[in-house]
N, C-alpha and C. Protein backbone atom coordinates (compact mmCIF):
# COMPACT_ATOMS: atom_id res chain seq x y z
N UNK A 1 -87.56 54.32 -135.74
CA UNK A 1 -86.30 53.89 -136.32
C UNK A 1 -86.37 54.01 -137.83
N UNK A 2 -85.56 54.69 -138.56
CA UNK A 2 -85.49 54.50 -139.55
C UNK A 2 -84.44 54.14 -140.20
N UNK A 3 -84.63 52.83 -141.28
CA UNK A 3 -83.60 52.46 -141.89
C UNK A 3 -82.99 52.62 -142.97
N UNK A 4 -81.56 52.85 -143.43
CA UNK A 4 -80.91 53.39 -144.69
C UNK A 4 -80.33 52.12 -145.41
N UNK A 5 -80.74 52.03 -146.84
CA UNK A 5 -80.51 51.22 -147.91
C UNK A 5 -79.50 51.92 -148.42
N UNK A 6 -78.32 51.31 -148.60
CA UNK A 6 -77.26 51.63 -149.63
C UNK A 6 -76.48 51.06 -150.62
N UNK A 7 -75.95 51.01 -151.23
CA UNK A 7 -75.09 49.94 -151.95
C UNK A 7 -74.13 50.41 -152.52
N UNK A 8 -72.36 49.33 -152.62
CA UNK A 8 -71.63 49.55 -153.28
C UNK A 8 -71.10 48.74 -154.60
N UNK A 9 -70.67 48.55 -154.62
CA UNK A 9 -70.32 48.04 -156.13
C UNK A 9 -71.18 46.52 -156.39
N UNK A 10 -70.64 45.91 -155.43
CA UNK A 10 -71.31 44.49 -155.48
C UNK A 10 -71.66 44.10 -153.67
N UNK A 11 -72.70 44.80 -153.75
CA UNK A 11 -73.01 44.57 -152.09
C UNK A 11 -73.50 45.93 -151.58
N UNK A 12 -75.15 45.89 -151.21
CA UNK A 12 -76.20 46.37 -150.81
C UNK A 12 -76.27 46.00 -149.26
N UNK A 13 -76.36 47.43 -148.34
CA UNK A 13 -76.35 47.12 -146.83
C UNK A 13 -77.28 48.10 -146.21
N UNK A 14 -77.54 47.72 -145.02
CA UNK A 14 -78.44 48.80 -144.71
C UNK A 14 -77.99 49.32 -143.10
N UNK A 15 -78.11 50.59 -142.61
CA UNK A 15 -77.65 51.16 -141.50
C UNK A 15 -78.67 51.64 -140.93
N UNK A 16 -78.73 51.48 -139.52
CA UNK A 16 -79.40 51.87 -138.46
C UNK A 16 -79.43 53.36 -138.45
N UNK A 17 -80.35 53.84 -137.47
CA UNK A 17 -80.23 55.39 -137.13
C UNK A 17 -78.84 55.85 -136.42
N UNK A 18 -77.94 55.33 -135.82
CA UNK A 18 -76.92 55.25 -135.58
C UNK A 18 -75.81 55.06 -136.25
N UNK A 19 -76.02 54.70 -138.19
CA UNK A 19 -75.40 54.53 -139.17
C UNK A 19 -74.33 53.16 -139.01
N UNK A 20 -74.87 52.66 -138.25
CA UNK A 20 -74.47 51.01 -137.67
C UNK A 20 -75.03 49.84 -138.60
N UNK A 21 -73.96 49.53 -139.82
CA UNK A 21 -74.30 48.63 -140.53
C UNK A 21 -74.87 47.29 -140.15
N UNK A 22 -76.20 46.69 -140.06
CA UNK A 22 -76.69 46.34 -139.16
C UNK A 22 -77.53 45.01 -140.16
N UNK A 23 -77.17 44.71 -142.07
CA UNK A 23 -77.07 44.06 -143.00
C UNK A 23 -76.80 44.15 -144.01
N UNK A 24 -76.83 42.89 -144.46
CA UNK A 24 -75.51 43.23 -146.14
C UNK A 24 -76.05 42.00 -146.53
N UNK A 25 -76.12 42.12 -148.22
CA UNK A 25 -76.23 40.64 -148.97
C UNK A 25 -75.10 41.86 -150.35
N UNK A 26 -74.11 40.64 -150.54
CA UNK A 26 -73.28 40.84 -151.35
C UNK A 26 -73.35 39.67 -152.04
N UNK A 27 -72.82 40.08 -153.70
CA UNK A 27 -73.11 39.79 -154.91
C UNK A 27 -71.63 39.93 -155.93
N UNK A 28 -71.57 38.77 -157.08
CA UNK A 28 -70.57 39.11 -157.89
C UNK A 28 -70.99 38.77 -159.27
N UNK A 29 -70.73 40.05 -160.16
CA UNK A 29 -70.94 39.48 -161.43
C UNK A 29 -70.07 38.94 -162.29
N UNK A 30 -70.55 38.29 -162.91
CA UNK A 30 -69.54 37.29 -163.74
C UNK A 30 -69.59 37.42 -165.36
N UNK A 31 -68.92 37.97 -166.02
CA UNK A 31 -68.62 38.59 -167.23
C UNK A 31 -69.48 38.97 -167.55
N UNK A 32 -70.16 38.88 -168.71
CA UNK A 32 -71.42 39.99 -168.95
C UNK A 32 -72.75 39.32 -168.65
N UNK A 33 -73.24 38.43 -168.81
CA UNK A 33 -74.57 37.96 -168.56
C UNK A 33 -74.60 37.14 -167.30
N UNK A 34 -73.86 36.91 -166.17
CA UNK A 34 -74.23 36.54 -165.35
C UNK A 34 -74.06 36.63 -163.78
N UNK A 35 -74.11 36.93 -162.53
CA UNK A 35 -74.01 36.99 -161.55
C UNK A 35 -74.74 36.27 -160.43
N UNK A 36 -73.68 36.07 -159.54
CA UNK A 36 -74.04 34.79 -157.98
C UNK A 36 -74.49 36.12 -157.17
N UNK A 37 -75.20 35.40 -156.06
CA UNK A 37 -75.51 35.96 -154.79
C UNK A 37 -75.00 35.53 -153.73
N UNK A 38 -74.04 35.61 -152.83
CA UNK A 38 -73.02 35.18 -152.33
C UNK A 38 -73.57 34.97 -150.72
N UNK A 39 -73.86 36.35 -150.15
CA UNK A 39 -74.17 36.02 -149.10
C UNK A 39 -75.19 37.27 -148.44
N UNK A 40 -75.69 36.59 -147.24
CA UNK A 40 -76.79 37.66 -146.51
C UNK A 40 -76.68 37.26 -145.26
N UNK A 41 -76.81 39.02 -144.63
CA UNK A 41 -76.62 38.47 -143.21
C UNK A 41 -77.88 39.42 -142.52
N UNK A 42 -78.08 39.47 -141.43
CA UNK A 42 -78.91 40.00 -140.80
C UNK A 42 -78.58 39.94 -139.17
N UNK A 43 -78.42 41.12 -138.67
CA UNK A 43 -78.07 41.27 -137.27
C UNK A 43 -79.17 41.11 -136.52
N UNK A 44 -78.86 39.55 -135.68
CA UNK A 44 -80.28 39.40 -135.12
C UNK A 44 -80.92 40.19 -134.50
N UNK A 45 -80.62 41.48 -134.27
CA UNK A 45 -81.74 41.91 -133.43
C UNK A 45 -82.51 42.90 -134.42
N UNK A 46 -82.26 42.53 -135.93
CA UNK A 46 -83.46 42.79 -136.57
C UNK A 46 -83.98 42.28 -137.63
N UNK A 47 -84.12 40.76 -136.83
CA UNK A 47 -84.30 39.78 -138.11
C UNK A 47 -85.85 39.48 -137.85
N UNK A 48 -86.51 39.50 -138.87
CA UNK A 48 -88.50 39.26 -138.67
C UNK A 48 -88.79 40.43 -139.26
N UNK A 49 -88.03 41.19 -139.92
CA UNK A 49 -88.51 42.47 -140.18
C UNK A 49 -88.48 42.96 -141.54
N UNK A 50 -88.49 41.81 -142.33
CA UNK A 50 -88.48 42.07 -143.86
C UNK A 50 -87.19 42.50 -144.68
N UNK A 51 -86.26 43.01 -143.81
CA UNK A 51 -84.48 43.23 -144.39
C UNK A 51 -84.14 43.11 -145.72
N UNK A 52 -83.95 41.68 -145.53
CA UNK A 52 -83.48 40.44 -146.14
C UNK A 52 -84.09 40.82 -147.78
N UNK A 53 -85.28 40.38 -147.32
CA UNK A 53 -86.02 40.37 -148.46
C UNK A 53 -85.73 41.81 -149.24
N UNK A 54 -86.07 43.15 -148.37
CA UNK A 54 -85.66 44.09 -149.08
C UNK A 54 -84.76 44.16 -150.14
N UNK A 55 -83.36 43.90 -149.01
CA UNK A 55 -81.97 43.56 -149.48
C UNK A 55 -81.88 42.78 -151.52
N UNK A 56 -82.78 41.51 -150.94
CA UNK A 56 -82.78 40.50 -152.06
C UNK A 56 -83.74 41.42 -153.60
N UNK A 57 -84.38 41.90 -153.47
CA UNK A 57 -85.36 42.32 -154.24
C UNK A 57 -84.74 43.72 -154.38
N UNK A 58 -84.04 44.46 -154.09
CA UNK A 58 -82.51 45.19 -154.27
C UNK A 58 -81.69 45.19 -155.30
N UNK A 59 -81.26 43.70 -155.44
CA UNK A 59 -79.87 43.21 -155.79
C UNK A 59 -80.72 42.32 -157.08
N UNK A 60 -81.78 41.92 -156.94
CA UNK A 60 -81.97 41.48 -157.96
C UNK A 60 -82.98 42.15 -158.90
N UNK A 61 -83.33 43.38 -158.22
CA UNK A 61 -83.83 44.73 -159.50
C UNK A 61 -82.37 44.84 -160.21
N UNK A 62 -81.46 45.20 -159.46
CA UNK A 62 -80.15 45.68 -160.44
C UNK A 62 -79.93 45.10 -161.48
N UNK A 63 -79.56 43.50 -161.10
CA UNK A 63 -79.05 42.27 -162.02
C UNK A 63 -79.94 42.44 -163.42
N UNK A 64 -80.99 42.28 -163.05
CA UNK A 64 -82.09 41.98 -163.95
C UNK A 64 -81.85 42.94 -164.94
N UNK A 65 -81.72 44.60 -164.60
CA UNK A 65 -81.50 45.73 -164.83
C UNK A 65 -80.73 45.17 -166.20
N UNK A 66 -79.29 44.62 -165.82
CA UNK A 66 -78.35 44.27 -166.16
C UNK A 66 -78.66 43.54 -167.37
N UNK A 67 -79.83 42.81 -167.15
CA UNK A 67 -79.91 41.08 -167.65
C UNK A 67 -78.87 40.20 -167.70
N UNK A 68 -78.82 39.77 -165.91
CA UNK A 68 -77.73 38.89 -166.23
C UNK A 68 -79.05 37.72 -165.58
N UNK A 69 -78.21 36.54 -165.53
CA UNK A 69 -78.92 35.26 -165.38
C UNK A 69 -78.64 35.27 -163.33
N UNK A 70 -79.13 35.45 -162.49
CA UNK A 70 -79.23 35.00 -161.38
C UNK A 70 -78.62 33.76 -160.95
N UNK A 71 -77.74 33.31 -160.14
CA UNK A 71 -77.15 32.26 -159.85
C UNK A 71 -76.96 32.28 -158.32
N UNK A 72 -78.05 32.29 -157.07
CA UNK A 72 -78.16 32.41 -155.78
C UNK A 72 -77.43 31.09 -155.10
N UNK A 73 -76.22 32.00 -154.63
CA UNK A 73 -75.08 30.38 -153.74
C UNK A 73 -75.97 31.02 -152.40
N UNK A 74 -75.61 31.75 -151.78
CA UNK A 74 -76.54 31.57 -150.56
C UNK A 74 -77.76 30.91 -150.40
N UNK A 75 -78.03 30.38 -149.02
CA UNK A 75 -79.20 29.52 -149.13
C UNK A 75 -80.83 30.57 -148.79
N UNK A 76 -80.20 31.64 -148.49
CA UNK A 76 -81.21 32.66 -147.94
C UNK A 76 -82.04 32.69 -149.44
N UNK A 77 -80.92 33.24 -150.39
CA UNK A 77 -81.35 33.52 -151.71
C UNK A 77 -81.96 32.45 -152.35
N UNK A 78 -81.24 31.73 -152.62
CA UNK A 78 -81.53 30.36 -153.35
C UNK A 78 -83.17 29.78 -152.96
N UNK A 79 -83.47 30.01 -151.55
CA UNK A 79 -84.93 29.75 -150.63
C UNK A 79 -85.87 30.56 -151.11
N UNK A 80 -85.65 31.55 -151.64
CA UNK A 80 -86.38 32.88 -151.87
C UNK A 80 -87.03 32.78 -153.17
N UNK A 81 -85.42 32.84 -154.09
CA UNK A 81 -85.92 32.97 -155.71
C UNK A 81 -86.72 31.66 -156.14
N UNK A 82 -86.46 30.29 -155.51
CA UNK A 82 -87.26 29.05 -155.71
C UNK A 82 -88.58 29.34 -155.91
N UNK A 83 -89.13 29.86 -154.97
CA UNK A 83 -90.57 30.12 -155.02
C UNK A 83 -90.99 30.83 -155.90
């Protein structure tokens, strides 16, 4: 199986070999220095498999890119960047 990373404006997803969007963590930035992480999902039948994290470490190469300040409303995110 191989999986495809993509992203659009504000929201990084990834598709199955079947091109069956199959997760998404979407994001909004907020004027120039800062952006939330809104939400993440993961289609259980491929959750244990590092996704997520991909996804997260994704979205927050970009930001950073950006230098904006991180502001994770999801709890996926928020669990993550804590550590």
């Amino acid at each position: 199986m191989t999986l495809q990373y993509k992203q659009d404006n504000e929201r990084f997803y990834v598709c199955n070999d079947n091109n069956q969007e199959i997760a998404e963590m979407t994001f909004t930035r907020i004027g120039q220095d800062k952006a939330t992480i809104n939400h993440t999902y993961t289609d259980p039948n491929y959750r244990g498999q590092g996704i997520a994290d991909k996804l997260l470490e994704l979205v927050v190469k970009v930001l950073m890119q950006e230098k904006r300040e991180i502001i994770p409303l999801c709890s996926f995110a928020a669990s993550k960047l804590a550590n």
